[in-house]
PDB file of N, CA and C in Angstrom:
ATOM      1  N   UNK A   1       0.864  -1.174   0.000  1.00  0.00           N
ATOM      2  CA  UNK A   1       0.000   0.000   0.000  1.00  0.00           C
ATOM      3  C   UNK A   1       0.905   1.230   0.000  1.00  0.00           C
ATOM      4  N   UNK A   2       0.607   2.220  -1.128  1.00  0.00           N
ATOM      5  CA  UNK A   2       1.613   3.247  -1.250  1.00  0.00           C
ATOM      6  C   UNK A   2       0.880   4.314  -0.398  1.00  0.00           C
ATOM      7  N   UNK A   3       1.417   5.426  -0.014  1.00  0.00           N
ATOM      8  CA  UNK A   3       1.399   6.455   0.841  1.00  0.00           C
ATOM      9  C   UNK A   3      -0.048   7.261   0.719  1.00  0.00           C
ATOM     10  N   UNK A   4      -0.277   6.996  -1.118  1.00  0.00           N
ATOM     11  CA  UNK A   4      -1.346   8.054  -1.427  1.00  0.00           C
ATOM     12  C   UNK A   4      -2.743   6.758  -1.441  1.00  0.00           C
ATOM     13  N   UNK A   5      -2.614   5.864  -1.671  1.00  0.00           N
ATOM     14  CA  UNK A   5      -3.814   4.645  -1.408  1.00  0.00           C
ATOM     15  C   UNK A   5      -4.244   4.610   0.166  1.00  0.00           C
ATOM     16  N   UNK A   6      -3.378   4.697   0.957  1.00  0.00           N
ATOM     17  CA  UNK A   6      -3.559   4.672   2.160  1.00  0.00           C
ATOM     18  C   UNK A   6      -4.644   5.867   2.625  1.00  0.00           C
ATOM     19  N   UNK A   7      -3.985   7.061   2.000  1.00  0.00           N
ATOM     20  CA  UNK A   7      -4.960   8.405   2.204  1.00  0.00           C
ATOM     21  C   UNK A   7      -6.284   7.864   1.421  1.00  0.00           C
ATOM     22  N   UNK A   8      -6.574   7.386   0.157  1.00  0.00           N
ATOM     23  CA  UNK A   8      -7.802   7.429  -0.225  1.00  0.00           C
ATOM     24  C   UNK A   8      -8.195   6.498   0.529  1.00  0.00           C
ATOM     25  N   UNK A   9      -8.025   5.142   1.297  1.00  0.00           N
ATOM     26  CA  UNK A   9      -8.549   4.588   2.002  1.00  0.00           C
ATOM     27  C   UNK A   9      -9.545   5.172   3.048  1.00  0.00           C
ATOM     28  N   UNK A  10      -8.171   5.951   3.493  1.00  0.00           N
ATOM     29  CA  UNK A  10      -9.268   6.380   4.875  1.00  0.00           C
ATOM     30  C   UNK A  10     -10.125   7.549   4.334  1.00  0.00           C
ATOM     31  N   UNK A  11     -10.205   8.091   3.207  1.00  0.00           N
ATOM     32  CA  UNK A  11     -11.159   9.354   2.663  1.00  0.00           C
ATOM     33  C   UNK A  11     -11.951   8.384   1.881  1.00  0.00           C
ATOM     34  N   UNK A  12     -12.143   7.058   1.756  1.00  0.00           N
ATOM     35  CA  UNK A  12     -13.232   5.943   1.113  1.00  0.00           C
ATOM     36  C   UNK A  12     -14.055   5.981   2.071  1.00  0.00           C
ATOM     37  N   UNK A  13     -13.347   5.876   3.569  1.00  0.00           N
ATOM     38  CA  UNK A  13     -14.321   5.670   4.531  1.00  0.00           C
ATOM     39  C   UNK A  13     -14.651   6.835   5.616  1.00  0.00           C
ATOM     40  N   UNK A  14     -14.851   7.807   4.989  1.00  0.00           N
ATOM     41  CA  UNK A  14     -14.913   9.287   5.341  1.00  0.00           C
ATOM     42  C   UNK A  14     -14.334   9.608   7.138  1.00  0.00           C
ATOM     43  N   UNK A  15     -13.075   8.883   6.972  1.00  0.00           N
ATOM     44  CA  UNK A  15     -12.472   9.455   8.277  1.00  0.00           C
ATOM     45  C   UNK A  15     -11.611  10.455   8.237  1.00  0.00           C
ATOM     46  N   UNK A  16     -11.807  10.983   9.506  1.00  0.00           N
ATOM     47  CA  UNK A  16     -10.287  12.336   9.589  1.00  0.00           C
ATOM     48  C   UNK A  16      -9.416  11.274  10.292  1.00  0.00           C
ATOM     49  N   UNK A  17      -8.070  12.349  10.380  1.00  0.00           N
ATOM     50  CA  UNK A  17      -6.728  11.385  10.499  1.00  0.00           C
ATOM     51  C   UNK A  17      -6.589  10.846  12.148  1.00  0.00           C
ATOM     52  N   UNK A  18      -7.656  12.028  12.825  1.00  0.00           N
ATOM     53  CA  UNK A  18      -7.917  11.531  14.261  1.00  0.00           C
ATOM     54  C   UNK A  18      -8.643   9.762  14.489  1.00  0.00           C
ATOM     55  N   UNK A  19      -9.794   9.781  13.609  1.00  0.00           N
ATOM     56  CA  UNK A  19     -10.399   8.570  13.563  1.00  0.00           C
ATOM     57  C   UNK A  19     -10.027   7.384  13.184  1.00  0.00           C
ATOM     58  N   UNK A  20      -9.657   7.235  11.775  1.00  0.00           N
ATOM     59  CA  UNK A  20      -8.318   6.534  11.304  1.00  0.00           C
ATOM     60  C   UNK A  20      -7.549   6.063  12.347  1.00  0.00           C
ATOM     61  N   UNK A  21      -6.641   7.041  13.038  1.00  0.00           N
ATOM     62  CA  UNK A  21      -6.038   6.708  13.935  1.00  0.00           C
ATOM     63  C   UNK A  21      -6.622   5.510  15.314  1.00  0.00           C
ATOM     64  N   UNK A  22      -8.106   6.092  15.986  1.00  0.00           N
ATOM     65  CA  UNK A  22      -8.096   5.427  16.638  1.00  0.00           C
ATOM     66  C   UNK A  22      -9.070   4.108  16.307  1.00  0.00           C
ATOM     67  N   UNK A  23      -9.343   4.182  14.967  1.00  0.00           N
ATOM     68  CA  UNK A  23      -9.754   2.762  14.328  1.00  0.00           C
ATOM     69  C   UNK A  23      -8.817   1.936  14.513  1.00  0.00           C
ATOM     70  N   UNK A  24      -7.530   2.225  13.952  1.00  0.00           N
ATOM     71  CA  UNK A  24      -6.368   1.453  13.647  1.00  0.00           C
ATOM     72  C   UNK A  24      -5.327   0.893  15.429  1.00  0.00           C
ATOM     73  N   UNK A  25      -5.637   1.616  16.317  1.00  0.00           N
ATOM     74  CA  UNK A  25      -5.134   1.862  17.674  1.00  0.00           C
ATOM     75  C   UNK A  25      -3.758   2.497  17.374  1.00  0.00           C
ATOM     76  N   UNK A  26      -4.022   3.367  16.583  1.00  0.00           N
ATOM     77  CA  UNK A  26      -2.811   4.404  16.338  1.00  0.00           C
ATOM     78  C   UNK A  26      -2.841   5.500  16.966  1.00  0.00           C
ATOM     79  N   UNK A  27      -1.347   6.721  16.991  1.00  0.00           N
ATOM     80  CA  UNK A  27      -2.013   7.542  17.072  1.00  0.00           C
ATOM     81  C   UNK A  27      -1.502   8.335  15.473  1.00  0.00           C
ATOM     82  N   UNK A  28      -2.442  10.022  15.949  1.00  0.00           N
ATOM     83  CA  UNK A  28      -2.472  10.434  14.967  1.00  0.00           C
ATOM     84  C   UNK A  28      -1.149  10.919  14.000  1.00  0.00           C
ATOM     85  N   UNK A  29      -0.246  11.452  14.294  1.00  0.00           N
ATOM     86  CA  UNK A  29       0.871  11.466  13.862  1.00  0.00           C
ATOM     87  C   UNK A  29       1.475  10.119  13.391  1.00  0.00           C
ATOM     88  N   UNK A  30       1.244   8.640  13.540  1.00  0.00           N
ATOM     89  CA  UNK A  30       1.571   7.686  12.437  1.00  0.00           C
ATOM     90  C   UNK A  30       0.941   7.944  11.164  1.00  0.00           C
ATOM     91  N   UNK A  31      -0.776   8.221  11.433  1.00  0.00           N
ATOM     92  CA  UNK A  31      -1.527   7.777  10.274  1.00  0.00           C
ATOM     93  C   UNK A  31      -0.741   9.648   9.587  1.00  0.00           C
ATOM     94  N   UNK A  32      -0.584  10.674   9.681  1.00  0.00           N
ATOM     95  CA  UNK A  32       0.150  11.439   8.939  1.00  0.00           C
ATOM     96  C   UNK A  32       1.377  10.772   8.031  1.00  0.00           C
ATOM     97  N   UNK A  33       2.844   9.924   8.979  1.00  0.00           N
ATOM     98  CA  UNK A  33       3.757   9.273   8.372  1.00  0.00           C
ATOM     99  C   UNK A  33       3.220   8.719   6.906  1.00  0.00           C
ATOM    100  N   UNK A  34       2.499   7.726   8.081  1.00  0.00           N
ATOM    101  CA  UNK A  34       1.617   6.932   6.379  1.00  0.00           C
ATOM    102  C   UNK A  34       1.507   7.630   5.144  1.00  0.00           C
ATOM    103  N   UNK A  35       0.567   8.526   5.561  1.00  0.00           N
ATOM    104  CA  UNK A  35      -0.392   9.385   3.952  1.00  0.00           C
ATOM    105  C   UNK A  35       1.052  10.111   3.839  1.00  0.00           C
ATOM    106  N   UNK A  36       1.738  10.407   4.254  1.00  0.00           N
ATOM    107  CA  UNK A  36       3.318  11.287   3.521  1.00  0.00           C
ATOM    108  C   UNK A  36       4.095  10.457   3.309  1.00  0.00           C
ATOM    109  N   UNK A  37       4.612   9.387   3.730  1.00  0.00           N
ATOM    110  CA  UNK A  37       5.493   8.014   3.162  1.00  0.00           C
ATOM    111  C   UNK A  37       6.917   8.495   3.701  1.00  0.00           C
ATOM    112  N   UNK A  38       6.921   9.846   4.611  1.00  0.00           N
ATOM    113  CA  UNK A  38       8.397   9.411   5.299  1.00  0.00           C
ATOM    114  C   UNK A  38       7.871   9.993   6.706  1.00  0.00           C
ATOM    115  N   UNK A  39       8.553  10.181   7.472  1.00  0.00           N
ATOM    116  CA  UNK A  39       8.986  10.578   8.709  1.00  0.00           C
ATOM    117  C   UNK A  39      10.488  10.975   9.040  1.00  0.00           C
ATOM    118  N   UNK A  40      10.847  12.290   9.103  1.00  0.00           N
ATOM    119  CA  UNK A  40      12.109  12.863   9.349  1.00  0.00           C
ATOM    120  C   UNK A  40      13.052  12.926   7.926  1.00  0.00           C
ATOM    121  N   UNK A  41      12.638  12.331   6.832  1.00  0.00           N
ATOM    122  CA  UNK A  41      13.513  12.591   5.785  1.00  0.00           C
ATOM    123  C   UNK A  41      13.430  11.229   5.071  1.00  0.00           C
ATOM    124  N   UNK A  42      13.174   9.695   6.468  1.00  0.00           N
ATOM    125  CA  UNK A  42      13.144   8.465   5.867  1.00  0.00           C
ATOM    126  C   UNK A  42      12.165   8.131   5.396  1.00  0.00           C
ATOM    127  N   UNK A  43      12.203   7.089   4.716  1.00  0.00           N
ATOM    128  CA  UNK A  43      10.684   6.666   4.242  1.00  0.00           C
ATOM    129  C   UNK A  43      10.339   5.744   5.394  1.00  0.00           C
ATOM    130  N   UNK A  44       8.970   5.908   5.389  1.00  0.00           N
ATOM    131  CA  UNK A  44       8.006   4.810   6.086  1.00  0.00           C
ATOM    132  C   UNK A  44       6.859   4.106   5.458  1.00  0.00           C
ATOM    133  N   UNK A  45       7.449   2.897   6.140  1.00  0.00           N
ATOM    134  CA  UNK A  45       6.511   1.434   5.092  1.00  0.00           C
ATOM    135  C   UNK A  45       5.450   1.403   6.440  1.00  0.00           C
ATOM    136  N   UNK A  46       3.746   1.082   5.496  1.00  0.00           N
ATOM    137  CA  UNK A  46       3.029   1.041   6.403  1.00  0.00           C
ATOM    138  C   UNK A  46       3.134  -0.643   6.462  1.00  0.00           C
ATOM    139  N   UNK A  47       3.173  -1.122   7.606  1.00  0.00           N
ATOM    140  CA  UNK A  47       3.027  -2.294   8.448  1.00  0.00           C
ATOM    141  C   UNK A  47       1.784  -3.095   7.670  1.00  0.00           C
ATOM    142  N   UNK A  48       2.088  -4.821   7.448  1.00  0.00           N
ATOM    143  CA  UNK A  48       1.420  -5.070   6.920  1.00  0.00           C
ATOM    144  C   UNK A  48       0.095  -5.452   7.817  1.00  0.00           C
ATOM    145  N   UNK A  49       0.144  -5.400   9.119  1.00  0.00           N
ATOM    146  CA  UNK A  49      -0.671  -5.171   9.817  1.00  0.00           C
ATOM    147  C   UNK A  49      -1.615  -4.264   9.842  1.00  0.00           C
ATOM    148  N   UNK A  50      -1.216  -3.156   9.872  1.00  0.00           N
ATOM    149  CA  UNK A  50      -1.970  -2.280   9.236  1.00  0.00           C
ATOM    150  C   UNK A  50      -2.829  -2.196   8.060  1.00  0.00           C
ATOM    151  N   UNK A  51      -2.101  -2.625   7.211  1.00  0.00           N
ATOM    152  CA  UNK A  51      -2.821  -3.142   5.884  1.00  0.00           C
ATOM    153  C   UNK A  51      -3.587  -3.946   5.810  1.00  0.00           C
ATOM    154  N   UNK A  52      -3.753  -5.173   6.832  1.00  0.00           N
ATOM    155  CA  UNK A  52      -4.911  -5.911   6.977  1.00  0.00           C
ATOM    156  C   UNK A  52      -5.956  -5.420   7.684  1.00  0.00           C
ATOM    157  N   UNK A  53      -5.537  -4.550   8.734  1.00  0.00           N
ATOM    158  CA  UNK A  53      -6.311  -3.957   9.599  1.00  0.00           C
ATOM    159  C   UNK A  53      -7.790  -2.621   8.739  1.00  0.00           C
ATOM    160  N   UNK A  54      -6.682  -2.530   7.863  1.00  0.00           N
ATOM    161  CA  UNK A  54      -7.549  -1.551   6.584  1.00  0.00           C
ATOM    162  C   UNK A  54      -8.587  -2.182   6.512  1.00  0.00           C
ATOM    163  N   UNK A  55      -7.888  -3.357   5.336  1.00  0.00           N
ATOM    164  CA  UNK A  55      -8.574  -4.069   4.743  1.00  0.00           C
ATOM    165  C   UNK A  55     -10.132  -4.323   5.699  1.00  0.00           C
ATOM    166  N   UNK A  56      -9.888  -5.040   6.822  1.00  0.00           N
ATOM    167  CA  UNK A  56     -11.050  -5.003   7.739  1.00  0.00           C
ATOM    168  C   UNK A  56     -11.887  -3.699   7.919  1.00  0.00           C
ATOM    169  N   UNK A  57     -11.627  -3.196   8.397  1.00  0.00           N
ATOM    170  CA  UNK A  57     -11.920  -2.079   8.639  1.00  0.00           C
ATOM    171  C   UNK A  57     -13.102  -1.407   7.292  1.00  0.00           C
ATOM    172  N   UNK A  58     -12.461  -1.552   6.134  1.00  0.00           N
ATOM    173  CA  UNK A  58     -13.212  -1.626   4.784  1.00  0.00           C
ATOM    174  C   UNK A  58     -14.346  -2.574   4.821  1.00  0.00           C
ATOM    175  N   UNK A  59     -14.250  -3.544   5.071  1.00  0.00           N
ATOM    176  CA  UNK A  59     -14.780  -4.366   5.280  1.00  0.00           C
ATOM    177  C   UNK A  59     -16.343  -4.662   6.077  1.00  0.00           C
ATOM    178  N   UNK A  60     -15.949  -3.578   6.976  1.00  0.00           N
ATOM    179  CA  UNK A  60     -16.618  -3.294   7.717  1.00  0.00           C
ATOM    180  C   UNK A  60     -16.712  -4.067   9.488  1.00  0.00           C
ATOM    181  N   UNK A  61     -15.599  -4.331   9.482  1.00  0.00           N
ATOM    182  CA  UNK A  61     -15.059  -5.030  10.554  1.00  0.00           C
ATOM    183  C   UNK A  61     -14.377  -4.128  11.723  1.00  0.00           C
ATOM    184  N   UNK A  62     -15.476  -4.101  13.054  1.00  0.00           N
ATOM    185  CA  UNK A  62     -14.572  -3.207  13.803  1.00  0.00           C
ATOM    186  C   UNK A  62     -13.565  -3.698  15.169  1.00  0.00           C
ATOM    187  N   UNK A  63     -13.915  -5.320  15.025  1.00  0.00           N
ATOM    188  CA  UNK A  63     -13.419  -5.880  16.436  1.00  0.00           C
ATOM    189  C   UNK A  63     -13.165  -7.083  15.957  1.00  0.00           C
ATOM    190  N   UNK A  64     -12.122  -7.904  16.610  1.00  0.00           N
ATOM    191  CA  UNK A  64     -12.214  -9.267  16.211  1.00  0.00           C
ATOM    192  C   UNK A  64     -11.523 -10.119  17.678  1.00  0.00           C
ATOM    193  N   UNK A  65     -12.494 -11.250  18.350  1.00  0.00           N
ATOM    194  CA  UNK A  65     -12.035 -11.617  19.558  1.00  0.00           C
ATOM    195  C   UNK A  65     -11.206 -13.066  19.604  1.00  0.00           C
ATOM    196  N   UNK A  66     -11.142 -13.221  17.819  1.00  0.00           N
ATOM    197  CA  UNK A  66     -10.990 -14.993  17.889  1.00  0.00           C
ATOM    198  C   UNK A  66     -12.230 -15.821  16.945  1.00  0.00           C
ATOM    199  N   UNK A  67     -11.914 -16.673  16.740  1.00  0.00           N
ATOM    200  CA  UNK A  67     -12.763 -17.401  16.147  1.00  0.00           C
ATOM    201  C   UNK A  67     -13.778 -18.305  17.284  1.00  0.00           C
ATOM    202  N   UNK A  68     -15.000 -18.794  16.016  1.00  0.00           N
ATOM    203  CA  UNK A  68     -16.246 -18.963  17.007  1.00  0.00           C
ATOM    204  C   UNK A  68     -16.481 -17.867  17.534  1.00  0.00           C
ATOM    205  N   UNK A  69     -16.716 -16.491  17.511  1.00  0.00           N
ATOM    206  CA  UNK A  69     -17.095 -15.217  18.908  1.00  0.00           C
ATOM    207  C   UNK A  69     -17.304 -14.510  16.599  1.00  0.00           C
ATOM    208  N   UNK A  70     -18.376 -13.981  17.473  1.00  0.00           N
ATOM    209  CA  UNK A  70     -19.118 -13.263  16.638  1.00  0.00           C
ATOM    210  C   UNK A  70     -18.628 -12.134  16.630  1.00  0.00           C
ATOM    211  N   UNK A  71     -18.297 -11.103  15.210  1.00  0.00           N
ATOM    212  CA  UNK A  71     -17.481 -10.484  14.362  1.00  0.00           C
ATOM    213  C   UNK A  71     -18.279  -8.803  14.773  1.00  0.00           C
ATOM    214  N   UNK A  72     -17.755  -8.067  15.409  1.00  0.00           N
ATOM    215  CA  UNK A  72     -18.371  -6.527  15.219  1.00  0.00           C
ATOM    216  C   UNK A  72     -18.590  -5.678  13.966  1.00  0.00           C
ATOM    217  N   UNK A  73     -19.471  -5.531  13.930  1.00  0.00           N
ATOM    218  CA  UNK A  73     -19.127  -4.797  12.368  1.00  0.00           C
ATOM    219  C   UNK A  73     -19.683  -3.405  12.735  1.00  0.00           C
ATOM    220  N   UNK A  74     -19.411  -2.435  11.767  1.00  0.00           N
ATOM    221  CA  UNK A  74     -19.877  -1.036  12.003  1.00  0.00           C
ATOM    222  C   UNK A  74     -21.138  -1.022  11.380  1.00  0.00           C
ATOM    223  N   UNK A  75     -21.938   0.167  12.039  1.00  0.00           N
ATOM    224  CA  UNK A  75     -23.207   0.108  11.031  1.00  0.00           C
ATOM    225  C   UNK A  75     -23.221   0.407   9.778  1.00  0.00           C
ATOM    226  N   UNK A  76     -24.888   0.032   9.729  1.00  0.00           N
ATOM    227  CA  UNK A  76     -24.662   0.692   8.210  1.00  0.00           C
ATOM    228  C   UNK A  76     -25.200   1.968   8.095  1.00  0.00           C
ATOM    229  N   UNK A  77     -24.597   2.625   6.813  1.00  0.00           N
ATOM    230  CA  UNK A  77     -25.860   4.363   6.561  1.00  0.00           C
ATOM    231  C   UNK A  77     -27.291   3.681   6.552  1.00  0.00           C
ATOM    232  N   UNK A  78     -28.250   4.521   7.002  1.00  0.00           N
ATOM    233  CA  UNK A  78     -29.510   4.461   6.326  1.00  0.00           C
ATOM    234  C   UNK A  78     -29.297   4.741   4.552  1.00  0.00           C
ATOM    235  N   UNK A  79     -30.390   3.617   4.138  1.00  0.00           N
ATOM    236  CA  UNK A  79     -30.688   3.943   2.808  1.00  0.00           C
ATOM    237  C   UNK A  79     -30.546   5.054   1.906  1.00  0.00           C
ATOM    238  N   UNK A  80     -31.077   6.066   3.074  1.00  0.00           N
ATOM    239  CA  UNK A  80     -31.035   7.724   1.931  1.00  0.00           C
ATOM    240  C   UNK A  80     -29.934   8.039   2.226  1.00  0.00           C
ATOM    241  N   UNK A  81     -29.065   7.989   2.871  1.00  0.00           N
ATOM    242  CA  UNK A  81     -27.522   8.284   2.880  1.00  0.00           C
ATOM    243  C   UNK A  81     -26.631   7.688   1.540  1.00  0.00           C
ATOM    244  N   UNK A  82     -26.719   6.288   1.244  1.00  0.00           N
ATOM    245  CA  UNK A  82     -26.291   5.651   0.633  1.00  0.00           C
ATOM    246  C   UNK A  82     -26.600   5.733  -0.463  1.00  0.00           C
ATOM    247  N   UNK A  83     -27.811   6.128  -1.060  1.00  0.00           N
ATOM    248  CA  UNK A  83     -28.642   6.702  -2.271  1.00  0.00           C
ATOM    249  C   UNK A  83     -27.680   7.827  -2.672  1.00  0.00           C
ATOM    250  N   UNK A  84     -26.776   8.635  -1.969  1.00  0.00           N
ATOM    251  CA  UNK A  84     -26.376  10.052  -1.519  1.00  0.00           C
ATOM    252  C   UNK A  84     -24.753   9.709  -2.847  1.00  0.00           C
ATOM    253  N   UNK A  85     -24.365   8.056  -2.253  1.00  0.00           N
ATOM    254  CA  UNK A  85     -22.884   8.181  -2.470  1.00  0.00           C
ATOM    255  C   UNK A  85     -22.384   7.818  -3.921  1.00  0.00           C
ATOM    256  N   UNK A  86     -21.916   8.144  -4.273  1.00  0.00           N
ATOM    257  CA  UNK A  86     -21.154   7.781  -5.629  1.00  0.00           C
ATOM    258  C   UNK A  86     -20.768   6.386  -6.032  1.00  0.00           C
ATOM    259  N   UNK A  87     -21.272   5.947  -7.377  1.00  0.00           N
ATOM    260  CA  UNK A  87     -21.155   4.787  -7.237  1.00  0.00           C
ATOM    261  C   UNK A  87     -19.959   3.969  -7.436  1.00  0.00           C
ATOM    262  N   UNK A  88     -18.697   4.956  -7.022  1.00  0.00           N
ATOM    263  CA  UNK A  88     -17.285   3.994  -6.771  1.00  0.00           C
ATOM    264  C   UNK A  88     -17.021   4.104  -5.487  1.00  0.00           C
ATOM    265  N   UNK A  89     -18.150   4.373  -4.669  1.00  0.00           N
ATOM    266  CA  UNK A  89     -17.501   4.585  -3.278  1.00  0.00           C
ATOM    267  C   UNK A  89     -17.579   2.940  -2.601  1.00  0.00           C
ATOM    268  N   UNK A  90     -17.064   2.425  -1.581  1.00  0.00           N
ATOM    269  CA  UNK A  90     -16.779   1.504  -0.973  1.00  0.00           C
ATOM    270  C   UNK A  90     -18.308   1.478   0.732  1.00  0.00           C
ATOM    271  N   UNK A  91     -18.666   0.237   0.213  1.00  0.00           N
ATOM    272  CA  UNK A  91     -19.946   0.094   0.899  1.00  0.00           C
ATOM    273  C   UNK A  91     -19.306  -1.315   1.934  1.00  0.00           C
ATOM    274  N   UNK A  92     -20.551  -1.469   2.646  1.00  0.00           N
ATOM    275  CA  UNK A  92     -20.512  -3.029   3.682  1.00  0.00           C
ATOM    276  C   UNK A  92     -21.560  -3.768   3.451  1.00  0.00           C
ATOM    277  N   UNK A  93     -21.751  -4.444   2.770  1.00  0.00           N
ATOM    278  CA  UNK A  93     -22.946  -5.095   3.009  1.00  0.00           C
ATOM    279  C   UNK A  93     -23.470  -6.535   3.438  1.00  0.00           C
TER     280      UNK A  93
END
């Protein structure tokens, strides 16, 4: 995941970099590193943890305790919200 996918990720799922953050149990100054791809001059690789954690998160996955234990998911928009969004935007269903 390159620096600028990472940003549309979290603007797929209309978060600020505060939220993002504490979706991910980050804080906010990583998820900045990320969407800029260095920190101090170096580059920074986002963790592929992170990258799965996306992925979920997209997904619509907000917790996970283990298998067998039932999966949290975030809600959904109401209908007329979703009527609202563009049809390349990233849904849960």
């Amino acid at each position: 995941m390159e620096p600028g996918d990472f940003k549309k990720w979290r603007k797929s799922l209309d978060l600020s970099q505060k939220e993002a953050a504490q979706a991910l149990g980050l804080k906010r100054r990583m998820i900045q590193y990320y969407e800029k791809g260095e920190r101090d001059g170096d580059k920074v690789e986002i963790p592929r943890s992170v990258r799965l954690a996306c992925f979920a998160l997209t997904e619509g996955v907000e917790d996970y305790h283990g298998p067998n234990r039932k999966i949290k998911r975030r809600e959904e928009k109401p209908k007329k919200d979703r009527e609202k969004e563009p049809e390349d935007a990233v849904r849960v269903e």
